[in-house]
PDB file of N, CA and C in Angstrom:
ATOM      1  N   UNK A   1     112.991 117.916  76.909  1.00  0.00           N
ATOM      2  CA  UNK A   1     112.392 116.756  77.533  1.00  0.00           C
ATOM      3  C   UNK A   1     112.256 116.955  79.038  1.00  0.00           C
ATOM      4  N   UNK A   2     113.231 117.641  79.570  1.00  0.00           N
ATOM      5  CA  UNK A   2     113.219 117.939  81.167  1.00  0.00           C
ATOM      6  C   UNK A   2     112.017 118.505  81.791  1.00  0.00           C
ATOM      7  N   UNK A   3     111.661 119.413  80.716  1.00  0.00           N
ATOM      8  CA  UNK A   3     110.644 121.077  80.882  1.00  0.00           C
ATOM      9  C   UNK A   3     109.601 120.068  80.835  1.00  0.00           C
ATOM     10  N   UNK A   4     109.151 119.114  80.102  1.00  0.00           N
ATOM     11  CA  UNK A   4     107.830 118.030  79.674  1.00  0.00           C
ATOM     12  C   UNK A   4     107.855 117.624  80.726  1.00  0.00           C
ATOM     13  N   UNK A   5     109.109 116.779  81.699  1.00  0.00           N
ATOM     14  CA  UNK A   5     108.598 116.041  82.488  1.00  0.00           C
ATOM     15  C   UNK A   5     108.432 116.627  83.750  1.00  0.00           C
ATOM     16  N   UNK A   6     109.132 118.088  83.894  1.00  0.00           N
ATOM     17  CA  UNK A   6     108.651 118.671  84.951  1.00  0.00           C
ATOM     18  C   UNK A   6     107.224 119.278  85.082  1.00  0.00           C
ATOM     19  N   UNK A   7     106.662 119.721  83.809  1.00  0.00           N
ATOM     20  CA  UNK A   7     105.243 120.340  83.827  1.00  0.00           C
ATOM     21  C   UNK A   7     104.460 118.949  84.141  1.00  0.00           C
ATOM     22  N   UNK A   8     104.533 117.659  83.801  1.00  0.00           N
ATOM     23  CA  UNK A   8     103.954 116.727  84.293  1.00  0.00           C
ATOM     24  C   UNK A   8     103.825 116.160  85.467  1.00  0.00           C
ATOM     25  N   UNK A   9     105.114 116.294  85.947  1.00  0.00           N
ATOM     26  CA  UNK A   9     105.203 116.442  87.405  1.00  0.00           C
ATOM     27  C   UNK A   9     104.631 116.755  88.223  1.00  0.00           C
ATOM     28  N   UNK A  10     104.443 118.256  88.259  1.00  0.00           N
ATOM     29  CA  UNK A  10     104.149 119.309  88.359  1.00  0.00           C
ATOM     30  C   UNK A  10     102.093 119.332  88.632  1.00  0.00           C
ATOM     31  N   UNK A  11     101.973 118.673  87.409  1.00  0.00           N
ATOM     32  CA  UNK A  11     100.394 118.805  87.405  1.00  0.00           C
ATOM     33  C   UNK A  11     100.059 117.789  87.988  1.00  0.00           C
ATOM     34  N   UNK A  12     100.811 116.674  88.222  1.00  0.00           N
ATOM     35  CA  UNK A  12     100.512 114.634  89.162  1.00  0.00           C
ATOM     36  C   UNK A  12     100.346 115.100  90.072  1.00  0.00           C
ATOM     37  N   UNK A  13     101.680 115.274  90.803  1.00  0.00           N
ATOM     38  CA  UNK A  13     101.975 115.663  92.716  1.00  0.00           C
ATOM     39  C   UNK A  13     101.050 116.450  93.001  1.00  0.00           C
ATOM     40  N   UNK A  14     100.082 117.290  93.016  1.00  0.00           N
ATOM     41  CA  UNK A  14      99.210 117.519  93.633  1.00  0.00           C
ATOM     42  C   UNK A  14      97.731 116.846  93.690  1.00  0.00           C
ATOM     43  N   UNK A  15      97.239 116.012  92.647  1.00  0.00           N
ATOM     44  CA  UNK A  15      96.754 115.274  92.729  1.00  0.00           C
ATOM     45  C   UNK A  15      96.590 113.665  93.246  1.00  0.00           C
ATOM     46  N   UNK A  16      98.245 113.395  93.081  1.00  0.00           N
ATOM     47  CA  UNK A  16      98.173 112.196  93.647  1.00  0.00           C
ATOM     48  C   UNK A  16      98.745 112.175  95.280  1.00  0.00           C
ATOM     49  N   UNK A  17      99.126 113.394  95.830  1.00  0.00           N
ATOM     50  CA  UNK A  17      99.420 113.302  97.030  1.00  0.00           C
ATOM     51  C   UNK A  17      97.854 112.898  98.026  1.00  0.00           C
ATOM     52  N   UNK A  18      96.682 113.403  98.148  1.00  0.00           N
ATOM     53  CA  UNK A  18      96.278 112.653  98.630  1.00  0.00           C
ATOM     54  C   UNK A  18      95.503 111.525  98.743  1.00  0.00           C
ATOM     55  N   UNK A  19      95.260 110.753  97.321  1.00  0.00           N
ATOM     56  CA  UNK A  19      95.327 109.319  97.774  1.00  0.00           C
ATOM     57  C   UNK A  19      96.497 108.633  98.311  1.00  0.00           C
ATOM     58  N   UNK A  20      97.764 109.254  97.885  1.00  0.00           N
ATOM     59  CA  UNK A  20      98.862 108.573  98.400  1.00  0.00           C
ATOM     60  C   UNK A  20      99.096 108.430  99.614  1.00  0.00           C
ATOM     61  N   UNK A  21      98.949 109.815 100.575  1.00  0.00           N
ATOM     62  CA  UNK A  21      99.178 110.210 101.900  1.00  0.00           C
ATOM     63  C   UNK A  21      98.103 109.032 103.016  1.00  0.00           C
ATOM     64  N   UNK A  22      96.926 109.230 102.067  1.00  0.00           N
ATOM     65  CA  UNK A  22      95.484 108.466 102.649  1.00  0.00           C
ATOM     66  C   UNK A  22      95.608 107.129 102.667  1.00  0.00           C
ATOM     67  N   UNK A  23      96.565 106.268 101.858  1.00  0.00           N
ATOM     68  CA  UNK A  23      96.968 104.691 101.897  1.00  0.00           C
ATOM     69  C   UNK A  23      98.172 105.181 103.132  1.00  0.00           C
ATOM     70  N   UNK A  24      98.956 105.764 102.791  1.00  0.00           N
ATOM     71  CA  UNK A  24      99.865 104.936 103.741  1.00  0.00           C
ATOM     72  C   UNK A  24      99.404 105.420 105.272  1.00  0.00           C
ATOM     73  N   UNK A  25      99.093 106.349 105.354  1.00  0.00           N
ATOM     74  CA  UNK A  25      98.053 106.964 106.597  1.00  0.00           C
ATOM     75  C   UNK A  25      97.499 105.731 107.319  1.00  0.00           C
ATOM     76  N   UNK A  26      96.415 105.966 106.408  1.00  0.00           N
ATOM     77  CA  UNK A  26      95.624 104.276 107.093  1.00  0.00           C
ATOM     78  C   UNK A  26      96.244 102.654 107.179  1.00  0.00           C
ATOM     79  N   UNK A  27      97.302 102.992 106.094  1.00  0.00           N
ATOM     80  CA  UNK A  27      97.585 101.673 106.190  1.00  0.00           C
ATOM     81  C   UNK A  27      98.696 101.693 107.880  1.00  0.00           C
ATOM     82  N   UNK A  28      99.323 102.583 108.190  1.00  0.00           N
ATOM     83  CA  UNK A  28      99.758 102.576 109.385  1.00  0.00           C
ATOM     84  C   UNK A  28      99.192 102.623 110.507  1.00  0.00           C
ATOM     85  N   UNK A  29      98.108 103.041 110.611  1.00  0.00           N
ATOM     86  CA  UNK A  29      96.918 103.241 111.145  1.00  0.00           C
ATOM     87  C   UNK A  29      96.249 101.705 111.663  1.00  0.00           C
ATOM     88  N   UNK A  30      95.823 100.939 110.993  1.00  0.00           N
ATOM     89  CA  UNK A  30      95.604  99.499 110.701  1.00  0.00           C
ATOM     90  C   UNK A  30      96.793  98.774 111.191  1.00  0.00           C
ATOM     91  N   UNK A  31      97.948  98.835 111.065  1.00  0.00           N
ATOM     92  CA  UNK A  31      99.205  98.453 111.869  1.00  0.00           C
ATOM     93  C   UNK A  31      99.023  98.508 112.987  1.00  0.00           C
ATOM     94  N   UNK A  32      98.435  99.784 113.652  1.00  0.00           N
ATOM     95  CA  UNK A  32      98.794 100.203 114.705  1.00  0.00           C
ATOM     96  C   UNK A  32      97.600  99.307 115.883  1.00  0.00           C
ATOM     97  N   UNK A  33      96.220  99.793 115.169  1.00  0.00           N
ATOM     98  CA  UNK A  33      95.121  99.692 116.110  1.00  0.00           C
ATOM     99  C   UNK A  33      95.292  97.666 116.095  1.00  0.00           C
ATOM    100  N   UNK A  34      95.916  97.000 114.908  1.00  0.00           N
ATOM    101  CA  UNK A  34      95.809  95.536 115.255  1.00  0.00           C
ATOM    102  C   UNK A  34      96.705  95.169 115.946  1.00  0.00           C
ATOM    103  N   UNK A  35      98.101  95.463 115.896  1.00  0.00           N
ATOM    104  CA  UNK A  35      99.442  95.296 116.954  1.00  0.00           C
ATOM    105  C   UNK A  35      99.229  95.686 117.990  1.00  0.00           C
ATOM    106  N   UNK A  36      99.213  97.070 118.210  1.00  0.00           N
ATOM    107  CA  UNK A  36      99.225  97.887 119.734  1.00  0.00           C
ATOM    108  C   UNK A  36      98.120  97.950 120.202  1.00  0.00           C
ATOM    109  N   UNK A  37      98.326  97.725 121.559  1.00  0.00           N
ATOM    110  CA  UNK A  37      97.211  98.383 122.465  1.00  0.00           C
ATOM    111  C   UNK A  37      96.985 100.037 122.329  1.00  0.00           C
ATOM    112  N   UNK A  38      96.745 100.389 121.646  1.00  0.00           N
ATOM    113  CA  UNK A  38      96.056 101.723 120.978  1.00  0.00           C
ATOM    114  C   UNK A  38      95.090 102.087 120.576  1.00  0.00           C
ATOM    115  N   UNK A  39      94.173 102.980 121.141  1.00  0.00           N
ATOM    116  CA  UNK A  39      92.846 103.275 120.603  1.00  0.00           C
ATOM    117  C   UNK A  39      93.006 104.377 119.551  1.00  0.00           C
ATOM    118  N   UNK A  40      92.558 104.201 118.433  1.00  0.00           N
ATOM    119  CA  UNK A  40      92.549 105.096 117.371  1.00  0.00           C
ATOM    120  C   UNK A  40      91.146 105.860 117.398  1.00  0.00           C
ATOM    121  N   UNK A  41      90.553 105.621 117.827  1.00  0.00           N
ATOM    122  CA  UNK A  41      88.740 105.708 117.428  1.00  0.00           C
ATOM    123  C   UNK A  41      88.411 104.871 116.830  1.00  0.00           C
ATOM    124  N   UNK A  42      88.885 104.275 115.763  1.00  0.00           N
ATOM    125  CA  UNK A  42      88.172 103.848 114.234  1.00  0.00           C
ATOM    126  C   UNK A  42      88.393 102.732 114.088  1.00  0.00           C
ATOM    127  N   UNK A  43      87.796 101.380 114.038  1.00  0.00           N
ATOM    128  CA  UNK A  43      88.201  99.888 114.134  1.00  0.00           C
ATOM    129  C   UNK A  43      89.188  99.615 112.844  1.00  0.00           C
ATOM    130  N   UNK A  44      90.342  98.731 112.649  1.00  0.00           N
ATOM    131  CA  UNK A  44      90.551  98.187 112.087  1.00  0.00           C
ATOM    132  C   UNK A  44      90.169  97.994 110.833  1.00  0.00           C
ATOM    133  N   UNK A  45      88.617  97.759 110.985  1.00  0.00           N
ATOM    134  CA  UNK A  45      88.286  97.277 109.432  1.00  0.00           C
ATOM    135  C   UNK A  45      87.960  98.520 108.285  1.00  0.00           C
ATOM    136  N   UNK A  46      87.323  99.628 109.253  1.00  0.00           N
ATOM    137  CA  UNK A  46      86.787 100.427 108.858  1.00  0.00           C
ATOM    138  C   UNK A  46      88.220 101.549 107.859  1.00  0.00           C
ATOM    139  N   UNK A  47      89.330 101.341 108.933  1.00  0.00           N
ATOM    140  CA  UNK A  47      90.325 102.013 108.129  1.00  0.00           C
ATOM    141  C   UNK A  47      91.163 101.205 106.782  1.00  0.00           C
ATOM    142  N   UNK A  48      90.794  99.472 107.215  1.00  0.00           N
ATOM    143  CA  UNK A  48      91.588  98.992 106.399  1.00  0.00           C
ATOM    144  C   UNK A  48      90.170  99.173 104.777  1.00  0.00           C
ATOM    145  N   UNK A  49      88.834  99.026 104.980  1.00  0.00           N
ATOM    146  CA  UNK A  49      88.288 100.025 103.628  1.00  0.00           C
ATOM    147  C   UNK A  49      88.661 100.900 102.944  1.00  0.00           C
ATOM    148  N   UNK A  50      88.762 101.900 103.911  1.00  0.00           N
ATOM    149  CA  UNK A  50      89.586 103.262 103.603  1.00  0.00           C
ATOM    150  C   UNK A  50      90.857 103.142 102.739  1.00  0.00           C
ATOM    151  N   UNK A  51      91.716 102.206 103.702  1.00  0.00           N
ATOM    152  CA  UNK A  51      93.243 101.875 103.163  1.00  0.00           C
ATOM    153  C   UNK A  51      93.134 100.927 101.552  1.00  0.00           C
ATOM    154  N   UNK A  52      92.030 100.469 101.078  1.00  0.00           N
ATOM    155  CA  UNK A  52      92.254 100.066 100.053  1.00  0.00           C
ATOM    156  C   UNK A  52      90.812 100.581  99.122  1.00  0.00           C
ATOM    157  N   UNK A  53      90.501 101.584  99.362  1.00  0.00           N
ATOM    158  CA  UNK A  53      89.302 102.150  98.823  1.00  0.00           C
ATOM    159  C   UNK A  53      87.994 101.564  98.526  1.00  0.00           C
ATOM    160  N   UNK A  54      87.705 100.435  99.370  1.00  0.00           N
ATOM    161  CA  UNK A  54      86.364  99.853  99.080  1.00  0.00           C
ATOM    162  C   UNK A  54      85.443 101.049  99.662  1.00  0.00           C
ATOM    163  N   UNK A  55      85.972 101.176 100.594  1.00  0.00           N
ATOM    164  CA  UNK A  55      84.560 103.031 101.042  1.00  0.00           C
ATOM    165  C   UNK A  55      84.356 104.027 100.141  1.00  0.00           C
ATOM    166  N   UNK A  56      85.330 103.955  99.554  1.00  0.00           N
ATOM    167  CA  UNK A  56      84.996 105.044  98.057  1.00  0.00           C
ATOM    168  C   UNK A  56      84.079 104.076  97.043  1.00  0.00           C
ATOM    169  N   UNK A  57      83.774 102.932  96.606  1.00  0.00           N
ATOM    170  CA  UNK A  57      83.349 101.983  95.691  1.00  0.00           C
ATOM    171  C   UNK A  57      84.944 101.490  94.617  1.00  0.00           C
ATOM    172  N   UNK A  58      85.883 102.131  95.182  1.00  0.00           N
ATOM    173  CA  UNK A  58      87.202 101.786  94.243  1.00  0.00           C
ATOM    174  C   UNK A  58      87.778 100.536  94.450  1.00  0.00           C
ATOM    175  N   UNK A  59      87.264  99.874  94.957  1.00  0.00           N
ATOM    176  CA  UNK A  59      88.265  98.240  95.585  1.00  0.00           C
ATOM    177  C   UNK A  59      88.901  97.917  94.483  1.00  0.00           C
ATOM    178  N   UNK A  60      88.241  98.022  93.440  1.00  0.00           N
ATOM    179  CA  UNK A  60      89.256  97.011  92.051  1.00  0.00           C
ATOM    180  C   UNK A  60      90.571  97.693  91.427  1.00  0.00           C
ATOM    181  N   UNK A  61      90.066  99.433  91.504  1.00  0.00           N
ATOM    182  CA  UNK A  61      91.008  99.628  90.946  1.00  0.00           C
ATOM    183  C   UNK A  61      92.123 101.306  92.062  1.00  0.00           C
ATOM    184  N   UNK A  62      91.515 101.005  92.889  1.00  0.00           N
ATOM    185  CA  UNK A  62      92.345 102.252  93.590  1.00  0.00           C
ATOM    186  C   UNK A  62      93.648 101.672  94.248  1.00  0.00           C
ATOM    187  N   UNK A  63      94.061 100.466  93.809  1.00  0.00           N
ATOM    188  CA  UNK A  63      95.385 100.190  94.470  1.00  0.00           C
ATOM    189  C   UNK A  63      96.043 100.469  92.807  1.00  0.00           C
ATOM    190  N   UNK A  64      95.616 100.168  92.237  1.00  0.00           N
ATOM    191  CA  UNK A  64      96.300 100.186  90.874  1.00  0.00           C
ATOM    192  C   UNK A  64      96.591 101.681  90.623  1.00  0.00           C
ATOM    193  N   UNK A  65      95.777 102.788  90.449  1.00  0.00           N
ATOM    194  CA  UNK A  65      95.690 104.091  90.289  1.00  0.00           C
ATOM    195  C   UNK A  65      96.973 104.630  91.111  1.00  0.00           C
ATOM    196  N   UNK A  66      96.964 104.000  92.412  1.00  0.00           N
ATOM    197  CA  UNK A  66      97.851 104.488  93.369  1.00  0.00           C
ATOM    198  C   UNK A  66      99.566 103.808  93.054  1.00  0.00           C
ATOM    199  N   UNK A  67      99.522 102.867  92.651  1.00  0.00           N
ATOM    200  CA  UNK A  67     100.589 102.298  92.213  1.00  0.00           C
ATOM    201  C   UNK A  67     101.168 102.797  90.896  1.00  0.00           C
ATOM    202  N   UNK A  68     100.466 103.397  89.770  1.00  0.00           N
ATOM    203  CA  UNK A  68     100.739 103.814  88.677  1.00  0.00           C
ATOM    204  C   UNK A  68     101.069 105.407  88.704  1.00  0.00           C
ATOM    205  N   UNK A  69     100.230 105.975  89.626  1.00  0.00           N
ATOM    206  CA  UNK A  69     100.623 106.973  89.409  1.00  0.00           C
ATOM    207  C   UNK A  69     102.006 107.077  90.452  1.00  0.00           C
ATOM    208  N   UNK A  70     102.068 106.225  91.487  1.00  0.00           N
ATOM    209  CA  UNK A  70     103.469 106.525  91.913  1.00  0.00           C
ATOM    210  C   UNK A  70     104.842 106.179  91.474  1.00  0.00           C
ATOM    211  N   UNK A  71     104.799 105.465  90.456  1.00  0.00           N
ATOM    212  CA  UNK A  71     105.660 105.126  89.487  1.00  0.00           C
ATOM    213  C   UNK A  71     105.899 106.151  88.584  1.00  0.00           C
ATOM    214  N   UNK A  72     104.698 106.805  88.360  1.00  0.00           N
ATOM    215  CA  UNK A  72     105.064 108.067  86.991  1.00  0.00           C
ATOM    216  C   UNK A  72     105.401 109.267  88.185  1.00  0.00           C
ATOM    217  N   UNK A  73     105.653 109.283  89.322  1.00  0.00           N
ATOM    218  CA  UNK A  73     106.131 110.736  90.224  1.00  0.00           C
ATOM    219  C   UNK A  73     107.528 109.703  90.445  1.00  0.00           C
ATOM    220  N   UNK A  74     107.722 109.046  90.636  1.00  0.00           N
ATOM    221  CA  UNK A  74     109.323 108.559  90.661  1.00  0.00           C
ATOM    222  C   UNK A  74     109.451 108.459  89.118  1.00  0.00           C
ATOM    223  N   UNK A  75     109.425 108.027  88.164  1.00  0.00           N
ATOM    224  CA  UNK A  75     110.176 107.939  86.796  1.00  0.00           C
ATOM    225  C   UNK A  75     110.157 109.601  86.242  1.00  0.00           C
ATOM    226  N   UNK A  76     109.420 110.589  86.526  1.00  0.00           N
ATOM    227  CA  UNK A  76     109.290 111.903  86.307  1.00  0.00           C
ATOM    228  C   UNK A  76     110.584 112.753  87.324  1.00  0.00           C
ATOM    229  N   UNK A  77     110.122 112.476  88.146  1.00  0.00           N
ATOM    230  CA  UNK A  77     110.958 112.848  89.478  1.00  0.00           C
ATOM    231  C   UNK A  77     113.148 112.481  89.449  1.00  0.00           C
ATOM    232  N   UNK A  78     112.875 111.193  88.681  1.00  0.00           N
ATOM    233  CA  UNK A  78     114.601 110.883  88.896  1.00  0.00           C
ATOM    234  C   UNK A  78     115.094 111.382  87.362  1.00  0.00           C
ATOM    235  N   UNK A  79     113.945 111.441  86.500  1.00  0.00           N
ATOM    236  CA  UNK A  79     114.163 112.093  85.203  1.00  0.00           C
ATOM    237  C   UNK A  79     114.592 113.303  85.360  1.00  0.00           C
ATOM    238  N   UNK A  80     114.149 114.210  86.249  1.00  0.00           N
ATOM    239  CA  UNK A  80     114.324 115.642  86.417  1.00  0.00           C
ATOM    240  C   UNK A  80     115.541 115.538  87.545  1.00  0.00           C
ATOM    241  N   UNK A  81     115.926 114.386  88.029  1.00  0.00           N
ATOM    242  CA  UNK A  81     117.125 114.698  88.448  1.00  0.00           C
ATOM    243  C   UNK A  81     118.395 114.061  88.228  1.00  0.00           C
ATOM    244  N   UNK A  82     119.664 114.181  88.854  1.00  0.00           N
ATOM    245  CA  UNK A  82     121.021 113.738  87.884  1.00  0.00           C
ATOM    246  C   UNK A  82     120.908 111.782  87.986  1.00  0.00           C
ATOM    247  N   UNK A  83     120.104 111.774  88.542  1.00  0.00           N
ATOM    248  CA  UNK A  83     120.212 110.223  88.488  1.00  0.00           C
ATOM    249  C   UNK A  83     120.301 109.303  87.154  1.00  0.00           C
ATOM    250  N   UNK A  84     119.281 109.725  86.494  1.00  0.00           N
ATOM    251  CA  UNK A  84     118.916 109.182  85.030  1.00  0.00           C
ATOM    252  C   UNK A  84     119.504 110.473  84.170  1.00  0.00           C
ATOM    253  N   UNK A  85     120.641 111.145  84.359  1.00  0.00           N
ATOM    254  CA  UNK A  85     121.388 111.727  83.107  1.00  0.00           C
ATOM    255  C   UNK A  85     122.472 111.200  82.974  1.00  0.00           C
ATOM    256  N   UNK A  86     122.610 111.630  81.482  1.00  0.00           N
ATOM    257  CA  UNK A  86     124.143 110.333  81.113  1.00  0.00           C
ATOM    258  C   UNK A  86     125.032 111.407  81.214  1.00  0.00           C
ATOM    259  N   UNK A  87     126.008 111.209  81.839  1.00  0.00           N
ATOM    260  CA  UNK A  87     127.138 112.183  82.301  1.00  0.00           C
ATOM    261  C   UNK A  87     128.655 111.907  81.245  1.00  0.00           C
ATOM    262  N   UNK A  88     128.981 112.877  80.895  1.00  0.00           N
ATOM    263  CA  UNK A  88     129.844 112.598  80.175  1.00  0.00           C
ATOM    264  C   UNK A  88     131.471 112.337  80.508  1.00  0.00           C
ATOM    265  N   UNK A  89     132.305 111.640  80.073  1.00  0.00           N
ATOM    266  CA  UNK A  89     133.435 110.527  80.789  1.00  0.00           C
ATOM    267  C   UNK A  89     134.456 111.917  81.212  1.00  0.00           C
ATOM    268  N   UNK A  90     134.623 111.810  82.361  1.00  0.00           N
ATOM    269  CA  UNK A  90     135.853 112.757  82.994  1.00  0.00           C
ATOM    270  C   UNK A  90     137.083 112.212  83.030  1.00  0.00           C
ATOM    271  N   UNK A  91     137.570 111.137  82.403  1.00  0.00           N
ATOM    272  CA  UNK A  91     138.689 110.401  82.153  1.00  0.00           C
ATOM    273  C   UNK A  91     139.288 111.329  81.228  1.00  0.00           C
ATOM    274  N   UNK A  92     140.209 112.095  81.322  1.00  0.00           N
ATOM    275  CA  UNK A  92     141.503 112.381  80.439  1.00  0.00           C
ATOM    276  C   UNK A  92     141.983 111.373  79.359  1.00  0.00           C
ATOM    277  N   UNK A  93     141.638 111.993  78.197  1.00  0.00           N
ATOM    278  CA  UNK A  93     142.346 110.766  77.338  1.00  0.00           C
ATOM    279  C   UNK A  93     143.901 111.018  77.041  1.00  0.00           C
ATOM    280  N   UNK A  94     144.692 110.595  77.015  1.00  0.00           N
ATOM    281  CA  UNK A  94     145.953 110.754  76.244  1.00  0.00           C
ATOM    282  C   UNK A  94     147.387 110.133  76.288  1.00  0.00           C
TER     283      UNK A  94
END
């Protein structure tokens, strides 16, 4: 089961790294240019498109895509590590 969820892993994380990188990118980005006196180049609105994929035509569903698949790189990810293994009792019985 480990070997499954690492080859799955394996084949996600490179695909979903950059829509992932590209939301939180912009979405900090959009933080920045509306809070701070900071010129980014790029207005506000234009990144907050970006930040939720209406510039791609994805508005409906690229927050979802991005949310699902980052759930299956963390439930893959803590699977492949000791977090989610059941460890067996080191209590001495006797």
């Amino acid at each position: 089961m480990n070997r499954a969820f690492r080859k799955y892993h394996r084949f996600l994380a490179p695909i979903l790294a950059l829509p992932l990188a590209l939301t939180v990118l912009t979405g900090m980005a959009v933080t920045i240019t509306k809070d701070w006196p900071i010129n980014t180049g790029l207005s506000s609105n234009v990144l907050l498109k970006i930040h939720t994929g209406e510039i791609f035509g994805l508005a409906a569903i690229y927050p979802v895509l991005n949310g699902v698949g980052l759930i299956e790189l963390i439930v893959t990810g803590l699977s492949m590590s000791s977090v989610m293994s059941r460890r067996k009792s080191t209590v001495p019985r006797g």
